[in-house]
Protein backbone atom coordinates (compact mmCIF):
# COMPACT_ATOMS: atom_id res chain seq x y z
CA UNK A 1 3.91 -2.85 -20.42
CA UNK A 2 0.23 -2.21 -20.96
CA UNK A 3 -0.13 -4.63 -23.97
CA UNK A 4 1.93 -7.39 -21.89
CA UNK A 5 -0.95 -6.91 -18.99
CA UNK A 6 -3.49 -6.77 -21.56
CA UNK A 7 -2.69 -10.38 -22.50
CA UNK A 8 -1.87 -11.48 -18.99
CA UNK A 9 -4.33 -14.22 -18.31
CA UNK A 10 -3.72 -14.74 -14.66
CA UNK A 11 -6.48 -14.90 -11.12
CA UNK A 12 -4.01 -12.49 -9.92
CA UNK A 13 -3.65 -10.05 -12.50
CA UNK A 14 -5.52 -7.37 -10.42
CA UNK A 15 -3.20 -7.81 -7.72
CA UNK A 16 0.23 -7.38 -9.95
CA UNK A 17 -0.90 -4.38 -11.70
CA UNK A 18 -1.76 -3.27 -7.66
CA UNK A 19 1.98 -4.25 -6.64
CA UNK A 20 2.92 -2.72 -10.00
CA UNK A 21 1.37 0.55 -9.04
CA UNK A 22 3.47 0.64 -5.98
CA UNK A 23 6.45 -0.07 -7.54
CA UNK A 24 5.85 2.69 -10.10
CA UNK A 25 4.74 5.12 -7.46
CA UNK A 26 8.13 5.00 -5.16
CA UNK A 27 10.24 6.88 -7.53
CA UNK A 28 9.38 7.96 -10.79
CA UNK A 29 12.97 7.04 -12.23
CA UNK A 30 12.23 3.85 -11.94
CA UNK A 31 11.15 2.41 -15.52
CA UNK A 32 9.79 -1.13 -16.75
CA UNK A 33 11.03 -3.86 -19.95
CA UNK A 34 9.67 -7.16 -20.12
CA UNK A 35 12.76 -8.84 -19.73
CA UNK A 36 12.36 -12.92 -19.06
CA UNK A 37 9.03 -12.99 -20.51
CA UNK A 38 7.96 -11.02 -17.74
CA UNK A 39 7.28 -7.10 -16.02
CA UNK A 40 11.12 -6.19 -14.77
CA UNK A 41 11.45 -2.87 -13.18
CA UNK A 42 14.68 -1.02 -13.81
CA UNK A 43 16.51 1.69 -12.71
CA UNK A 44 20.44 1.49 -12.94
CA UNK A 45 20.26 -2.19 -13.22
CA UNK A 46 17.42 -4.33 -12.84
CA UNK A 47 15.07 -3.82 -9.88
CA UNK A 48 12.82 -6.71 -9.72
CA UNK A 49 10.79 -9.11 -11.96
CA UNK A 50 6.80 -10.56 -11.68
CA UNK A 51 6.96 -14.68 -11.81
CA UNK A 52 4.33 -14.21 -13.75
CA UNK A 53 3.20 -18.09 -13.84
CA UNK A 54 2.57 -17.47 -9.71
CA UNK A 55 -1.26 -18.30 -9.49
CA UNK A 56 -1.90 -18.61 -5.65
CA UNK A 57 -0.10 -15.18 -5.11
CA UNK A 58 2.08 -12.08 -6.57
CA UNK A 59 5.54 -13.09 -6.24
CA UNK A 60 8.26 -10.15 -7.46
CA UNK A 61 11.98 -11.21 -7.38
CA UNK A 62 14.26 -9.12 -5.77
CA UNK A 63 17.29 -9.72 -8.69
CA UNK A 64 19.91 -8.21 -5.90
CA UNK A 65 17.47 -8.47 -2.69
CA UNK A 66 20.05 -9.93 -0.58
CA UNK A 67 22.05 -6.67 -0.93
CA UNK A 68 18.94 -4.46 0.42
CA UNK A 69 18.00 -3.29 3.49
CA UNK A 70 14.92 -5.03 4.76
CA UNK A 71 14.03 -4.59 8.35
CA UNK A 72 10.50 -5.74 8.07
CA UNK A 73 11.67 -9.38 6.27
CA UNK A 74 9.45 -8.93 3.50
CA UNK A 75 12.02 -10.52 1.22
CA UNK A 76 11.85 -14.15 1.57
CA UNK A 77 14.71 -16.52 0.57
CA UNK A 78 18.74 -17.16 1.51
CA UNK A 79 20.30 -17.46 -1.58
CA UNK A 80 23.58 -15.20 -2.03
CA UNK A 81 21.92 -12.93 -4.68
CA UNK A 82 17.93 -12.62 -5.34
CA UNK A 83 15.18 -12.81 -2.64
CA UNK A 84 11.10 -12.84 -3.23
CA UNK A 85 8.44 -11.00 -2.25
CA UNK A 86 5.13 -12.14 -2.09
CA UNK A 87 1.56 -11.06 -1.74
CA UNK A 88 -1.25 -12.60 -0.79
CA UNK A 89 -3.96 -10.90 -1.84
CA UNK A 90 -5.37 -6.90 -2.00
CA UNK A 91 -4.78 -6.81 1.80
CA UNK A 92 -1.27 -8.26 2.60
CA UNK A 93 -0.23 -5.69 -0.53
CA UNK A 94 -1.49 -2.85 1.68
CA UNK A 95 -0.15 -4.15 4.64
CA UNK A 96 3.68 -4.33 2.64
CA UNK A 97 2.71 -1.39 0.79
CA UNK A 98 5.36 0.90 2.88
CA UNK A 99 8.08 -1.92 3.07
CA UNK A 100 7.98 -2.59 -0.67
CA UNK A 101 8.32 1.09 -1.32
CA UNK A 102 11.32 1.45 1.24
CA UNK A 103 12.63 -1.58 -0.75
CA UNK A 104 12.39 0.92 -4.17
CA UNK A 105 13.84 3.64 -3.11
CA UNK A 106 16.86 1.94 -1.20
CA UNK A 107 17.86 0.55 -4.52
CA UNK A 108 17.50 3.50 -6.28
CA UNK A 109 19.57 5.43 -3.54
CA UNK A 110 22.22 3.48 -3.83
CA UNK A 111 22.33 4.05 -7.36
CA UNK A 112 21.82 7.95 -7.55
């Protein structure tokens, strides 16, 4: 994954490898594949995957979002399946930081 970010050529580079981080952080079964063409984190199934072309902010698609518990509506979207979550900059991350993490480990509850 580091050689994928090493040729990422994106303004918000710093800021995925940030949401990255968090990702990584809320349980440490969860693993990454560059599925896509892009950063997909894994754990029993397929977590979420970076749009990587996003240039104005992070977006990370929820592949089963619609299925997860999110009290704090970070996940955007109404689809019957997937739902994104965005982030603005450095800040708004921070401000999701516990959300996105809840987000995590619900999956990989429900998978255990």
């Amino acid at each position: 994954m580091d050689a994928w970010f090493a040729d990422y050529s994106n303004p918000q580079k710093p800021l995925a490898q940030a949401v990255r981080e968090v990702v990584l952080a809320a349980d440490p079964r969860v693993t990454e594949a560059i599925k896509w063409q892009a950063p997909t984190f894994v754990y029993a199934g397929n977590i979420a995957s970076f749009y990587p072309k996003a240039k104005a902010h992070v977006a990370l698609m929820f592949h089963k979002g619609a299925s997860l518990p999110d009290p704090t509506g970070l996940l955007e979207g109404t689809g019957e399946v997937s739902r994104v979550a965005k982030f603005l900059d450095h800040d708004d991350l921070e401000a999701k930081r516990e959300a996105l993490t809840d987000l995590i480990r619900a999956w990989v509850s429900a998978r255990a």
